[in-house]
PDB file of N, CA and C in Angstrom:
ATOM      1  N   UNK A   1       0.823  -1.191   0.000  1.00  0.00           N
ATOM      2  CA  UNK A   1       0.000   0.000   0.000  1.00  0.00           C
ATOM      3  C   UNK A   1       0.870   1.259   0.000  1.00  0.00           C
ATOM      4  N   UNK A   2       1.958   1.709   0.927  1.00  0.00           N
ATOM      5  CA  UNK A   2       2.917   2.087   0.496  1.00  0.00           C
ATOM      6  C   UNK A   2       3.797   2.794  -0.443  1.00  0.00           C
ATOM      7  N   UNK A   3       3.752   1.802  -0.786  1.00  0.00           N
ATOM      8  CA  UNK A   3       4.473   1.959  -2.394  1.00  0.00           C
ATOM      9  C   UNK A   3       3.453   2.270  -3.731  1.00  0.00           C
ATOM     10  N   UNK A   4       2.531   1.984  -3.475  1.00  0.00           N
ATOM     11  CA  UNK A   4       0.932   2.301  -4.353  1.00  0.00           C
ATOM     12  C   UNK A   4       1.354   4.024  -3.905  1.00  0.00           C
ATOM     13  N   UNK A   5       1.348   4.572  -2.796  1.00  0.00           N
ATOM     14  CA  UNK A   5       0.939   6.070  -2.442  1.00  0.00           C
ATOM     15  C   UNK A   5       2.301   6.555  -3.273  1.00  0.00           C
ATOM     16  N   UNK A   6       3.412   6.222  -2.681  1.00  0.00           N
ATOM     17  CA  UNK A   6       4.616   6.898  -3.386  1.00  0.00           C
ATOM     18  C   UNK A   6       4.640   6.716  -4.992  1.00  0.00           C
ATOM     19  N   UNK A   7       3.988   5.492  -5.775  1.00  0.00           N
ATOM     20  CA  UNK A   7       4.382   5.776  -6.737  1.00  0.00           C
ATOM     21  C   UNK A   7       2.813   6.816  -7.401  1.00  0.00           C
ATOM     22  N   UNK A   8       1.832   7.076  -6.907  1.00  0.00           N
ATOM     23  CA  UNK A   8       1.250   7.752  -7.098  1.00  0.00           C
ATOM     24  C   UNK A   8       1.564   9.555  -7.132  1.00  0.00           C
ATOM     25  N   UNK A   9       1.892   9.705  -6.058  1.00  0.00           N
ATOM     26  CA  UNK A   9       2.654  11.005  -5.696  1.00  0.00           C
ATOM     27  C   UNK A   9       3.782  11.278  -6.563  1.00  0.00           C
ATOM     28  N   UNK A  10       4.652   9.903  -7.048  1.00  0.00           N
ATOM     29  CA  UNK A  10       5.472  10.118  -7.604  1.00  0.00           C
ATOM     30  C   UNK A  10       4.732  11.079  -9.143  1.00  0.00           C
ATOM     31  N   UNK A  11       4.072  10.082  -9.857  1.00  0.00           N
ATOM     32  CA  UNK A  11       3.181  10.090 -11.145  1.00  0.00           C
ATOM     33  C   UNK A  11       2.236  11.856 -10.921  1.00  0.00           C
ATOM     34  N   UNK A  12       2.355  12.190 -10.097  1.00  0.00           N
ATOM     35  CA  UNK A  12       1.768  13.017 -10.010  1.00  0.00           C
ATOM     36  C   UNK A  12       2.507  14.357  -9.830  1.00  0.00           C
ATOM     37  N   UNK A  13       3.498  14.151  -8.971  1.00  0.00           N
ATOM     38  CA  UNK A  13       4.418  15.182  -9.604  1.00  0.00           C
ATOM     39  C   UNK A  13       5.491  15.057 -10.865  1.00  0.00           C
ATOM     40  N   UNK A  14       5.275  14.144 -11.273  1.00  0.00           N
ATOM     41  CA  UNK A  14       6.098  14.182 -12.945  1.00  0.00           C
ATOM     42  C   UNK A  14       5.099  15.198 -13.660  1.00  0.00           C
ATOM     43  N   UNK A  15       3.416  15.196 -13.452  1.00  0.00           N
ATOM     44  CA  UNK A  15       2.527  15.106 -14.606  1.00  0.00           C
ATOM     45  C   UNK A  15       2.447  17.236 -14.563  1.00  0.00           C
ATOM     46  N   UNK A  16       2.742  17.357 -12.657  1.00  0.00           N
ATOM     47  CA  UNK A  16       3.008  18.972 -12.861  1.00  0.00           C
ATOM     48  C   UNK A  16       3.473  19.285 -13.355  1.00  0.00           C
ATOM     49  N   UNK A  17       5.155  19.099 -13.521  1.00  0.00           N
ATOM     50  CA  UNK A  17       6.448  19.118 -13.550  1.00  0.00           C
ATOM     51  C   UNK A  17       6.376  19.477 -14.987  1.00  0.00           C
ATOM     52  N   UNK A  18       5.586  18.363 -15.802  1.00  0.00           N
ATOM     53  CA  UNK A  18       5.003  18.557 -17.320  1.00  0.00           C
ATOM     54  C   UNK A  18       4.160  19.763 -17.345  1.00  0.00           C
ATOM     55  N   UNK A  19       2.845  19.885 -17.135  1.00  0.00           N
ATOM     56  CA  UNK A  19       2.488  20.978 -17.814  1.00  0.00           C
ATOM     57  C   UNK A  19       3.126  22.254 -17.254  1.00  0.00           C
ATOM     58  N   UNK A  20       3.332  22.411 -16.222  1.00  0.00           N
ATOM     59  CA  UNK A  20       4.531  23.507 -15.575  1.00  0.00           C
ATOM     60  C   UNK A  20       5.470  24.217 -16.953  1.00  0.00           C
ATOM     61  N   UNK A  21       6.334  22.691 -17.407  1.00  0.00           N
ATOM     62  CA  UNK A  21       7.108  22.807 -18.722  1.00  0.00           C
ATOM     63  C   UNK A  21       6.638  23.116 -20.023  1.00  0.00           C
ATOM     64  N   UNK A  22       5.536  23.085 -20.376  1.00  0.00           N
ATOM     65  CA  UNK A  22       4.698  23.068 -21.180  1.00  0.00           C
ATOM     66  C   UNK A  22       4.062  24.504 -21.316  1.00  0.00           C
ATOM     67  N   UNK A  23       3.687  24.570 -19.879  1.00  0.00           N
ATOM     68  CA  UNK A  23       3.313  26.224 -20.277  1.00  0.00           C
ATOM     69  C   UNK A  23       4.736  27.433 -20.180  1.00  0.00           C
ATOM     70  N   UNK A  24       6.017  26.923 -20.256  1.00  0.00           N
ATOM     71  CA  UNK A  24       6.833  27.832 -19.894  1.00  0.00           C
ATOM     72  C   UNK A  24       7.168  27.874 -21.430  1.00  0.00           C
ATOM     73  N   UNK A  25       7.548  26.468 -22.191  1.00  0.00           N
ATOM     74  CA  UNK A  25       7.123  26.712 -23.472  1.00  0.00           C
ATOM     75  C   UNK A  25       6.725  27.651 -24.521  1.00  0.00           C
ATOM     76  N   UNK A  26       5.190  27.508 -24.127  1.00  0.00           N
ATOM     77  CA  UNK A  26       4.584  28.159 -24.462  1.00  0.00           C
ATOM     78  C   UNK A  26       4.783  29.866 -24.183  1.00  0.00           C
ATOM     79  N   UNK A  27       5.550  30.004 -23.869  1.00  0.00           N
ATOM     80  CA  UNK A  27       5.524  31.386 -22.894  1.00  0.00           C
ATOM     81  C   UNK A  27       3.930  31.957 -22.374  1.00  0.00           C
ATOM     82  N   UNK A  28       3.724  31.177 -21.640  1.00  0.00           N
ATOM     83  CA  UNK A  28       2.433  31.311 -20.735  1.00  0.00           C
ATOM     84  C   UNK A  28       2.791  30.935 -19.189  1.00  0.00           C
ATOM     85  N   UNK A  29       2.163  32.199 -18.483  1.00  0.00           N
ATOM     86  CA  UNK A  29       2.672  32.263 -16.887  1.00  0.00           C
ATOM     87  C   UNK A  29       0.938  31.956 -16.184  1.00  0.00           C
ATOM     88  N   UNK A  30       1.400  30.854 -16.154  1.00  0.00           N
ATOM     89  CA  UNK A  30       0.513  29.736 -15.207  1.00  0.00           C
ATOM     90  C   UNK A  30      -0.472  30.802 -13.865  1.00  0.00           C
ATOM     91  N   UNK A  31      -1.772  30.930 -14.596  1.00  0.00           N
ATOM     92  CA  UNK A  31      -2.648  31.585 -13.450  1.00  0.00           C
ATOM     93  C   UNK A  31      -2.352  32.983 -13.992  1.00  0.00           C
ATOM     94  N   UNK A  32      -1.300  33.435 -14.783  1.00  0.00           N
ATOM     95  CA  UNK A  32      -1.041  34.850 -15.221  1.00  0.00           C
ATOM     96  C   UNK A  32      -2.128  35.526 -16.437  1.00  0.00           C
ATOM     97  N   UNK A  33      -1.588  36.029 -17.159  1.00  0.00           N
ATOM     98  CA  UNK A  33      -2.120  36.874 -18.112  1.00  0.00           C
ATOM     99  C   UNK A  33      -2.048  36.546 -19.778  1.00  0.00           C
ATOM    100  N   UNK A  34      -2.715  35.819 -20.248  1.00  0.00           N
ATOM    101  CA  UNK A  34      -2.200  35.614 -21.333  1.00  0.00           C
ATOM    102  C   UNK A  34      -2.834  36.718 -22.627  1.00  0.00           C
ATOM    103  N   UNK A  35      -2.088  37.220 -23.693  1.00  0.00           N
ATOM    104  CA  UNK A  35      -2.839  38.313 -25.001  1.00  0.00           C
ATOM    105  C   UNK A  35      -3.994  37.399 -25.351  1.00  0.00           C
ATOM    106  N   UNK A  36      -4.724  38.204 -25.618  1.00  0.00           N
ATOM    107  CA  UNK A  36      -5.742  38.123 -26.660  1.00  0.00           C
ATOM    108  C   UNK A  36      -5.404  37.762 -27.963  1.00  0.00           C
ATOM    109  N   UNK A  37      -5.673  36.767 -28.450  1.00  0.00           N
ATOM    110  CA  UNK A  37      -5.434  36.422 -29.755  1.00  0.00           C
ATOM    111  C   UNK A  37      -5.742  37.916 -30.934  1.00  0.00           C
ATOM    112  N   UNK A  38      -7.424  37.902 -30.224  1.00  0.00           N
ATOM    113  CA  UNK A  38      -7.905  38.797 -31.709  1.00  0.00           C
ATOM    114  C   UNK A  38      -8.844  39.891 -30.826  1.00  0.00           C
ATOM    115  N   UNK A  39      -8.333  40.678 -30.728  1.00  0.00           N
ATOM    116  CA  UNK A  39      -8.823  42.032 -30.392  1.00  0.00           C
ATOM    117  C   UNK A  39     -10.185  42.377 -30.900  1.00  0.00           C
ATOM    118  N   UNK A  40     -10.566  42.069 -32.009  1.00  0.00           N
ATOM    119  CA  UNK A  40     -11.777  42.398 -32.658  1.00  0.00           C
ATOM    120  C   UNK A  40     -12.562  41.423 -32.525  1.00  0.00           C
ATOM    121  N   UNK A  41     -12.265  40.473 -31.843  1.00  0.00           N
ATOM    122  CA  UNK A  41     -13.738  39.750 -31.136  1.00  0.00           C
ATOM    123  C   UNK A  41     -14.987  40.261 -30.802  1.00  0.00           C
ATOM    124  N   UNK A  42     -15.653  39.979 -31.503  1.00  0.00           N
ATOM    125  CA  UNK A  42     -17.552  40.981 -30.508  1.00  0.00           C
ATOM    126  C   UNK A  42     -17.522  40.576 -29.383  1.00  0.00           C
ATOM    127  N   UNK A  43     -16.616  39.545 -28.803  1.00  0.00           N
ATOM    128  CA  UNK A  43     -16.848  39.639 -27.195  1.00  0.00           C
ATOM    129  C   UNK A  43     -16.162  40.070 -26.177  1.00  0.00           C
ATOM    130  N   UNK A  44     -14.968  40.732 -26.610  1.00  0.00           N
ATOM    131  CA  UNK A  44     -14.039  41.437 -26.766  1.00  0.00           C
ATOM    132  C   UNK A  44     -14.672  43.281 -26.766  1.00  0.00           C
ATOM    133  N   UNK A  45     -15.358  43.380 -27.886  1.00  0.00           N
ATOM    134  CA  UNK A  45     -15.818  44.575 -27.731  1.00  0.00           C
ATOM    135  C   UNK A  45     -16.917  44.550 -27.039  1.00  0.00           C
ATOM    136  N   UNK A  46     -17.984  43.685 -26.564  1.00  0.00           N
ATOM    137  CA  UNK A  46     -18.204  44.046 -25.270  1.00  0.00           C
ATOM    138  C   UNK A  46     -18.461  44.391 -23.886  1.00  0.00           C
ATOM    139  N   UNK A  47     -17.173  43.202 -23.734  1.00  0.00           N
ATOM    140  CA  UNK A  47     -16.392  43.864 -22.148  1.00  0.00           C
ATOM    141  C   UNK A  47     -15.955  44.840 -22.709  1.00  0.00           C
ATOM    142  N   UNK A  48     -15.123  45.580 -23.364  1.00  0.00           N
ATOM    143  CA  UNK A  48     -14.737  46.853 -23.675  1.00  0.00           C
ATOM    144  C   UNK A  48     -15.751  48.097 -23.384  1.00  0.00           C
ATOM    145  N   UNK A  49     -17.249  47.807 -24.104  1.00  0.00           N
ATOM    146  CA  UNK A  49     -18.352  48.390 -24.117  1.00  0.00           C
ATOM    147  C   UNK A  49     -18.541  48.636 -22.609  1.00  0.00           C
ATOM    148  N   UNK A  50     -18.816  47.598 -21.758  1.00  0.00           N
ATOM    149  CA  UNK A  50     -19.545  47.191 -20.388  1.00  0.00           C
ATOM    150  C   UNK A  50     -18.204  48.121 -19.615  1.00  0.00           C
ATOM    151  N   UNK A  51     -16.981  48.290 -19.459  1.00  0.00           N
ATOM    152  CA  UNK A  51     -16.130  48.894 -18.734  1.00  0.00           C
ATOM    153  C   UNK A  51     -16.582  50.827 -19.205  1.00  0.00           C
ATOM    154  N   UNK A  52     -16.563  50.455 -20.382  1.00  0.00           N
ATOM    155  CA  UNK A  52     -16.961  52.049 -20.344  1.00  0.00           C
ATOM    156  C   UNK A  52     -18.216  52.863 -19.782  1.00  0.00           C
ATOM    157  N   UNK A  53     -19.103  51.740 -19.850  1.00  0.00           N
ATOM    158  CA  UNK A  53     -20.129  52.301 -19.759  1.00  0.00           C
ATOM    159  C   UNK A  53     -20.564  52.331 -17.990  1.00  0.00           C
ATOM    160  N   UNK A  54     -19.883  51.382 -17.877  1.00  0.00           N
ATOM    161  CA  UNK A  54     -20.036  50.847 -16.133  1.00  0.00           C
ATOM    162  C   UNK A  54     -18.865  52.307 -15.246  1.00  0.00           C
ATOM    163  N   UNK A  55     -17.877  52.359 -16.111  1.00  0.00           N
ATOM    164  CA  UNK A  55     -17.242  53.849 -15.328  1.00  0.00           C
ATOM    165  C   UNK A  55     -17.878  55.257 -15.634  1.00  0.00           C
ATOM    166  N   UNK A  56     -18.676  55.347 -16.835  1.00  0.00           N
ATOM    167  CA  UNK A  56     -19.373  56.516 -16.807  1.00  0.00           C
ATOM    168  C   UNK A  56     -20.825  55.996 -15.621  1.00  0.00           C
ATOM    169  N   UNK A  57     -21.019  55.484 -15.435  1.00  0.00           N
ATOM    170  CA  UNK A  57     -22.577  54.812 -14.183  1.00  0.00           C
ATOM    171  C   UNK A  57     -21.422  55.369 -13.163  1.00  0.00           C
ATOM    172  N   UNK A  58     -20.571  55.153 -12.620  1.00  0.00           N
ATOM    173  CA  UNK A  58     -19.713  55.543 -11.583  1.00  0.00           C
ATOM    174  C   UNK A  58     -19.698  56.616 -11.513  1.00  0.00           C
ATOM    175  N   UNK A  59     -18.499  57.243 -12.766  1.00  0.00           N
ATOM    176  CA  UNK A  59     -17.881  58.354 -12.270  1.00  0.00           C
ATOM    177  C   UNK A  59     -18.752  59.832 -13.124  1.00  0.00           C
ATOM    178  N   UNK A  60     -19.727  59.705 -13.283  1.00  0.00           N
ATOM    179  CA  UNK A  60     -20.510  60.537 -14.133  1.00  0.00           C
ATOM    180  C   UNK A  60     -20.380  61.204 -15.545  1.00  0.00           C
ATOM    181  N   UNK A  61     -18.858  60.506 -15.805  1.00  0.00           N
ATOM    182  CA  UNK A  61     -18.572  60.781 -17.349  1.00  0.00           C
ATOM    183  C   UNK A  61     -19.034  60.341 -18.674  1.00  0.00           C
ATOM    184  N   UNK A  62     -19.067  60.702 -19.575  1.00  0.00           N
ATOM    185  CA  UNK A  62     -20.086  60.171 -20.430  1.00  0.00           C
ATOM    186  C   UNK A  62     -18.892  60.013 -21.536  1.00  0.00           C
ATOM    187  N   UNK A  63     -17.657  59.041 -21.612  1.00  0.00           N
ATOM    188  CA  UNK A  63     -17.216  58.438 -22.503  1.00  0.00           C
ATOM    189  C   UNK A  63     -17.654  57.589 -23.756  1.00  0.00           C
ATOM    190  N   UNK A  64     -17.121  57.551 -24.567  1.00  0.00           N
ATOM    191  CA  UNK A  64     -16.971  56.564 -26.168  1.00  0.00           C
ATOM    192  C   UNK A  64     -16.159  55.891 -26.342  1.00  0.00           C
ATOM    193  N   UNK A  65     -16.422  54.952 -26.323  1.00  0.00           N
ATOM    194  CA  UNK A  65     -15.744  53.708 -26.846  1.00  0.00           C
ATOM    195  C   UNK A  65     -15.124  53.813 -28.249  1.00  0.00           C
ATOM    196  N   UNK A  66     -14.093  54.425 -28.374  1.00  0.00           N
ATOM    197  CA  UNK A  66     -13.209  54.410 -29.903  1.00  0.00           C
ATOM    198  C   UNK A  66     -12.819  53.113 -30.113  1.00  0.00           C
ATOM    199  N   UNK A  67     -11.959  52.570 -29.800  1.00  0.00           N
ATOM    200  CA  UNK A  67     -11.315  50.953 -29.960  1.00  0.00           C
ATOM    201  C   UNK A  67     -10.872  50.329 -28.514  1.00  0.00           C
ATOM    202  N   UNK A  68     -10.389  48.883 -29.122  1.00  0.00           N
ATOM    203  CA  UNK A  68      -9.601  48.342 -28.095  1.00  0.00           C
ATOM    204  C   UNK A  68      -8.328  48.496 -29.367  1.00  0.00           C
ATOM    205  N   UNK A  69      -7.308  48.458 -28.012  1.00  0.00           N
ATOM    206  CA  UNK A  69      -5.888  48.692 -28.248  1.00  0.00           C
ATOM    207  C   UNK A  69      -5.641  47.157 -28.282  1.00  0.00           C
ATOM    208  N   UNK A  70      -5.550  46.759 -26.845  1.00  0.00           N
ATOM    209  CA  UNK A  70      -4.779  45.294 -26.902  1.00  0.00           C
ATOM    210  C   UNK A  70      -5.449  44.733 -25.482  1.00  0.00           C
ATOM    211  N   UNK A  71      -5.127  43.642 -25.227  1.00  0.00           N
ATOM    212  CA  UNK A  71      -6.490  43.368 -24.437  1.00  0.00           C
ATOM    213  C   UNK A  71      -5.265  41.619 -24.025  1.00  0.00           C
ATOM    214  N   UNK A  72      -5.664  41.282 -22.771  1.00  0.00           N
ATOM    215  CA  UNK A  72      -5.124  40.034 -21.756  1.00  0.00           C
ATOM    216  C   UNK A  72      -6.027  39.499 -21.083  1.00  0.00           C
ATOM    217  N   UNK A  73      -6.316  38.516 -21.025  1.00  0.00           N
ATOM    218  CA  UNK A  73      -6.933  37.584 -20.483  1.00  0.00           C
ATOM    219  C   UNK A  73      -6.269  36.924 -19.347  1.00  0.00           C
ATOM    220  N   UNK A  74      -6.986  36.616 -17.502  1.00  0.00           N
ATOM    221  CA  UNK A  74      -6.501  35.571 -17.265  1.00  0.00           C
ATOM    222  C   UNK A  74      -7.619  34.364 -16.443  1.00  0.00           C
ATOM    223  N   UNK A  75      -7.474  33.575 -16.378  1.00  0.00           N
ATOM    224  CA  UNK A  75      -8.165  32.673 -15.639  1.00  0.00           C
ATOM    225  C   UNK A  75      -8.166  32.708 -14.307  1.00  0.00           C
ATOM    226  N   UNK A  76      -9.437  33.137 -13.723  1.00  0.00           N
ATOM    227  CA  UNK A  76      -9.677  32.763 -12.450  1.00  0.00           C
ATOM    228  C   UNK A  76     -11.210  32.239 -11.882  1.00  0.00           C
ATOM    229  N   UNK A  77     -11.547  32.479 -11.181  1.00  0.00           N
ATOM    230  CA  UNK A  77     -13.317  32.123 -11.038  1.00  0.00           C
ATOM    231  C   UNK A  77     -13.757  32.798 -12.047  1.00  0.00           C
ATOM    232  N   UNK A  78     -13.830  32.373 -13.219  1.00  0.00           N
ATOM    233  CA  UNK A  78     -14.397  33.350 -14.543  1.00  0.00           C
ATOM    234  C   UNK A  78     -12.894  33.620 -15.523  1.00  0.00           C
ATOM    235  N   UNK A  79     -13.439  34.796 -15.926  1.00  0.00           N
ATOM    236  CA  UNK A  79     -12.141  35.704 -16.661  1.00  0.00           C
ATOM    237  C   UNK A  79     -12.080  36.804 -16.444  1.00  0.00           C
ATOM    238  N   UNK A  80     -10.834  37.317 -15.914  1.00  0.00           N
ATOM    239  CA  UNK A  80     -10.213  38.341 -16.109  1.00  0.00           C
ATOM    240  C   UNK A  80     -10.353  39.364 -17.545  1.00  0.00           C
ATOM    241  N   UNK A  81     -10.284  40.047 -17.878  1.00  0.00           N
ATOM    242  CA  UNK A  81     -10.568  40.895 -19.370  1.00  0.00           C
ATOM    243  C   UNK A  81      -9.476  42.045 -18.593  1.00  0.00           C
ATOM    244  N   UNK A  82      -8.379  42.260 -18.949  1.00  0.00           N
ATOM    245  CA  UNK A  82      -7.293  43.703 -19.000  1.00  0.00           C
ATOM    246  C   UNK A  82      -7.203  44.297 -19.757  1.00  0.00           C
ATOM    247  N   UNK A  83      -7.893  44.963 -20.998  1.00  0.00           N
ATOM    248  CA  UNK A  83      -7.888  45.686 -21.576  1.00  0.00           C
ATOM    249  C   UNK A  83      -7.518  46.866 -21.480  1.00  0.00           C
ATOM    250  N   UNK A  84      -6.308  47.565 -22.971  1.00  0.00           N
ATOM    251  CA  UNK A  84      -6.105  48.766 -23.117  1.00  0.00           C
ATOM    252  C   UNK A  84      -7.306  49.449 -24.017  1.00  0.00           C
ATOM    253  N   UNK A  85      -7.971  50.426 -23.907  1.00  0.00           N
ATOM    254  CA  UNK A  85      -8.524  50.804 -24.861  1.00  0.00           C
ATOM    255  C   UNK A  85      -8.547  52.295 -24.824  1.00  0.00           C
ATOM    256  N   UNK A  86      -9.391  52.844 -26.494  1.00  0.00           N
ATOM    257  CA  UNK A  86      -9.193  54.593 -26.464  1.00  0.00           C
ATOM    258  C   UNK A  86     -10.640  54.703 -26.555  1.00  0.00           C
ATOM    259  N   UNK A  87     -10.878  55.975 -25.841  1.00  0.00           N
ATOM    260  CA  UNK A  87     -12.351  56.307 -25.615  1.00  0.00           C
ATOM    261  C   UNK A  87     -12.343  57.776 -25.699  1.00  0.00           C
ATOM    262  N   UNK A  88     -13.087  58.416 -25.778  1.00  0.00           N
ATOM    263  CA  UNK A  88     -13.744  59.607 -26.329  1.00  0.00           C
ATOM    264  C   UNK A  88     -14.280  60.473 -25.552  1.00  0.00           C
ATOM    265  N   UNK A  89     -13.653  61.520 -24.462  1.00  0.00           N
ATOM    266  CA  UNK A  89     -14.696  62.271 -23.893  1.00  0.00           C
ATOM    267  C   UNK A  89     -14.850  63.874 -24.359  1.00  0.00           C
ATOM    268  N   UNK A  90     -15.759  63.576 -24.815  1.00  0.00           N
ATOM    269  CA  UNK A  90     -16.282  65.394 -26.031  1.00  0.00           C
ATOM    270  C   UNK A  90     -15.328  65.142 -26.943  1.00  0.00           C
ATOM    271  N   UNK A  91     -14.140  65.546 -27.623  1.00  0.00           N
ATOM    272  CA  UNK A  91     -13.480  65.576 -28.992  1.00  0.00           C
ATOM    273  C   UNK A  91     -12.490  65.228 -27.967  1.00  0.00           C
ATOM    274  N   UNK A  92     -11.693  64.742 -26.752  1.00  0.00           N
ATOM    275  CA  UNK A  92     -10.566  64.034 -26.505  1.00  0.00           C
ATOM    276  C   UNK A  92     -10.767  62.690 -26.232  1.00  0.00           C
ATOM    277  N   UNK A  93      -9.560  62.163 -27.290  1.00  0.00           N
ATOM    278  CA  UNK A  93      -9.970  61.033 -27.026  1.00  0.00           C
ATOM    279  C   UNK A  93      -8.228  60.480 -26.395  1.00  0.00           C
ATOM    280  N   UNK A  94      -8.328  60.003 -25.061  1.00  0.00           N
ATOM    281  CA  UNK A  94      -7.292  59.098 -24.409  1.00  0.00           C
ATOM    282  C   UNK A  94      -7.599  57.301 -24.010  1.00  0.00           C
ATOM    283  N   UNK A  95      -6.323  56.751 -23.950  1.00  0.00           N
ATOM    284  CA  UNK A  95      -5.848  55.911 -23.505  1.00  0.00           C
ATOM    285  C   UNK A  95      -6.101  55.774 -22.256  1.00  0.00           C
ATOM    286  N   UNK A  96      -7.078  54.424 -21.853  1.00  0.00           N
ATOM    287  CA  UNK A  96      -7.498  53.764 -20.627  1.00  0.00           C
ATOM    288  C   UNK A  96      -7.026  52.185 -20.110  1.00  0.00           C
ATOM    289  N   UNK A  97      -6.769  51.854 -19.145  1.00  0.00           N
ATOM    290  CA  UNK A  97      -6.763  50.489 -19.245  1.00  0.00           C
ATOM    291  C   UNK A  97      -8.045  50.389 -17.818  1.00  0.00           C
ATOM    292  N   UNK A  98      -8.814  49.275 -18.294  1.00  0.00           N
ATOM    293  CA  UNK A  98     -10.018  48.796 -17.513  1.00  0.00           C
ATOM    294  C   UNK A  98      -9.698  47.276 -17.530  1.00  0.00           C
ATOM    295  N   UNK A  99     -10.429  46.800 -16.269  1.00  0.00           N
ATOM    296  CA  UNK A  99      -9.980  45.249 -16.083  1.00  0.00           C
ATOM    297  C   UNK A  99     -11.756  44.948 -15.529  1.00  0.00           C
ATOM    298  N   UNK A 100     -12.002  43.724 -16.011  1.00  0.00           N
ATOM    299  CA  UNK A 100     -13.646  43.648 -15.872  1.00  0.00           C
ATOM    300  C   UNK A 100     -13.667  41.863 -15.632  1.00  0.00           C
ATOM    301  N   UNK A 101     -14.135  41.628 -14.600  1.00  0.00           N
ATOM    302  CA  UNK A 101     -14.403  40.093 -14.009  1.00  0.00           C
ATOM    303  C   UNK A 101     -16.008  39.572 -14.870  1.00  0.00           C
ATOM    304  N   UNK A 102     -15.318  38.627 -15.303  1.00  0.00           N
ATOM    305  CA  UNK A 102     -16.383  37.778 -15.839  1.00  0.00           C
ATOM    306  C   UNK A 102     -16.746  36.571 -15.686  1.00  0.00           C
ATOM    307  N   UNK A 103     -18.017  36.012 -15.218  1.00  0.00           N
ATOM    308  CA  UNK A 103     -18.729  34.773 -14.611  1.00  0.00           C
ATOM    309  C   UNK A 103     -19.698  34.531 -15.999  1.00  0.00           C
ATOM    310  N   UNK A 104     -19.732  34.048 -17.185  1.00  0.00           N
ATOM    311  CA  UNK A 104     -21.182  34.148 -18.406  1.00  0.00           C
ATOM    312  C   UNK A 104     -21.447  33.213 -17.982  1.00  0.00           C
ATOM    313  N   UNK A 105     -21.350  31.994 -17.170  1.00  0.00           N
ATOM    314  CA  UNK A 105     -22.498  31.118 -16.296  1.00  0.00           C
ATOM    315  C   UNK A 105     -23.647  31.849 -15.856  1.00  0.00           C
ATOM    316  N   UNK A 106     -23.241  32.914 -14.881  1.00  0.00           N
ATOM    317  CA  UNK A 106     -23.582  33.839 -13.476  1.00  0.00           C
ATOM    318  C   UNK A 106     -24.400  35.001 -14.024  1.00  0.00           C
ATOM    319  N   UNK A 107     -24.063  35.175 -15.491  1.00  0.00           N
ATOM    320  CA  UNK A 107     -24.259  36.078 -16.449  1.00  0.00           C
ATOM    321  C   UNK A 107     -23.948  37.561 -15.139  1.00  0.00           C
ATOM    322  N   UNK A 108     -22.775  37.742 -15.000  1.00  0.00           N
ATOM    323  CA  UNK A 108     -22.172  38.142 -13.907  1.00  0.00           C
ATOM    324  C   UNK A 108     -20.524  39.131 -14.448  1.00  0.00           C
ATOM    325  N   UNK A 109     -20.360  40.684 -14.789  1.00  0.00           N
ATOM    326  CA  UNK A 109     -19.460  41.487 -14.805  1.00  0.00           C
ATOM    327  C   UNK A 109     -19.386  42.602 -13.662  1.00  0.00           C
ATOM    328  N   UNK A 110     -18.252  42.640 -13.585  1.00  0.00           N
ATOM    329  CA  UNK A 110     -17.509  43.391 -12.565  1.00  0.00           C
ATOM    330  C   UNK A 110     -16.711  44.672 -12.785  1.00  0.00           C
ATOM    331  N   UNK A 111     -16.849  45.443 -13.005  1.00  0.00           N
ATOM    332  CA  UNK A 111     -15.392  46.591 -13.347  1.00  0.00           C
ATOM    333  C   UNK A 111     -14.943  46.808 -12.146  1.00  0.00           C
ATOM    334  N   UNK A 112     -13.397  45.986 -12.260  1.00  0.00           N
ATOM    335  CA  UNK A 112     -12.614  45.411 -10.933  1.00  0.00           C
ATOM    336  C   UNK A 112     -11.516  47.254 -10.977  1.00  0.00           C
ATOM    337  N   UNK A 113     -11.538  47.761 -12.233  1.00  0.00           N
ATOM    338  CA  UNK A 113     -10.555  49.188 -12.173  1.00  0.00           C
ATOM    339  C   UNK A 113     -10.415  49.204 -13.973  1.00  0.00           C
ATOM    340  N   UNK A 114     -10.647  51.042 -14.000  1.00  0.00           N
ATOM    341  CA  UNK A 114     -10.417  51.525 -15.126  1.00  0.00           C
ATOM    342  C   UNK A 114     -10.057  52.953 -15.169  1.00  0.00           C
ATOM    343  N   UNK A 115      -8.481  52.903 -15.481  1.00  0.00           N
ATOM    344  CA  UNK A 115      -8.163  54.472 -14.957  1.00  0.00           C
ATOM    345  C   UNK A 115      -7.181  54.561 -16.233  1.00  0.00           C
ATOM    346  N   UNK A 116      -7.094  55.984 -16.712  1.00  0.00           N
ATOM    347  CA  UNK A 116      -6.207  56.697 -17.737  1.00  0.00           C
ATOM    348  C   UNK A 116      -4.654  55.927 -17.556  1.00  0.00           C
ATOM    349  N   UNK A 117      -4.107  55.834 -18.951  1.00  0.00           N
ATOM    350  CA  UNK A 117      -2.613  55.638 -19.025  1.00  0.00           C
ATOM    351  C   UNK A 117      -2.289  56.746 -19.685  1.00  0.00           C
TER     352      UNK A 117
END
């Protein structure tokens, strides 16, 4: 019985050890942040949408959504969404980064922070 547990434990830390290696590979930081493939995703634009619109409900500004810049994803209870994007207030338009928690089980968003770069 013993030896059943150790070689289990064993088998089991080889199998970390692997994808550990696998995602370093990959240059992917395990639980971290990985890019967005494609920026122009409609689902993509909008969490983009929902951050803007959820900081003007806040902060009483009445921003536009010009684009997303570049945008990170990470895995946690849901997804993470880090988005850079440019938005529009009256004829200026600046550079924001907003980060927005997502549950689409829960049908459930969050604007976790969205402040000027």
């Amino acid at each position: 019985m013993k030896l059943l547990n150790n070689v289990t434990i064993f088998v089991l830390l080889i199998l970390s050890v692997s994808v550990i290696s696998d995602a370093v590979k990959k240059d992917v930081l395990v639980g971290g942040y990985t890019p967005i493939k494609d920026i122009k995703d409609p689902h993509v634009a909008e969490i983009a949408q929902f951050a803007v619109t959820e900081y003007g409900k806040q902060s009483g500004t009445k921003l536009i959504l010009v684009k997303v810049i570049k945008g990170e994803t990470q895995v946690v209870s849901g997804t993470n969404y880090r988005l850079v994007l440019a938005a529009k207030d009256k004829s200026v338009t600046k550079n924001y980064e907003a980060i927005v928690w997502e549950k689409p089980w829960l049908h459930f968003r969050n604007l976790t922070s969205f402040k000027p770069l």
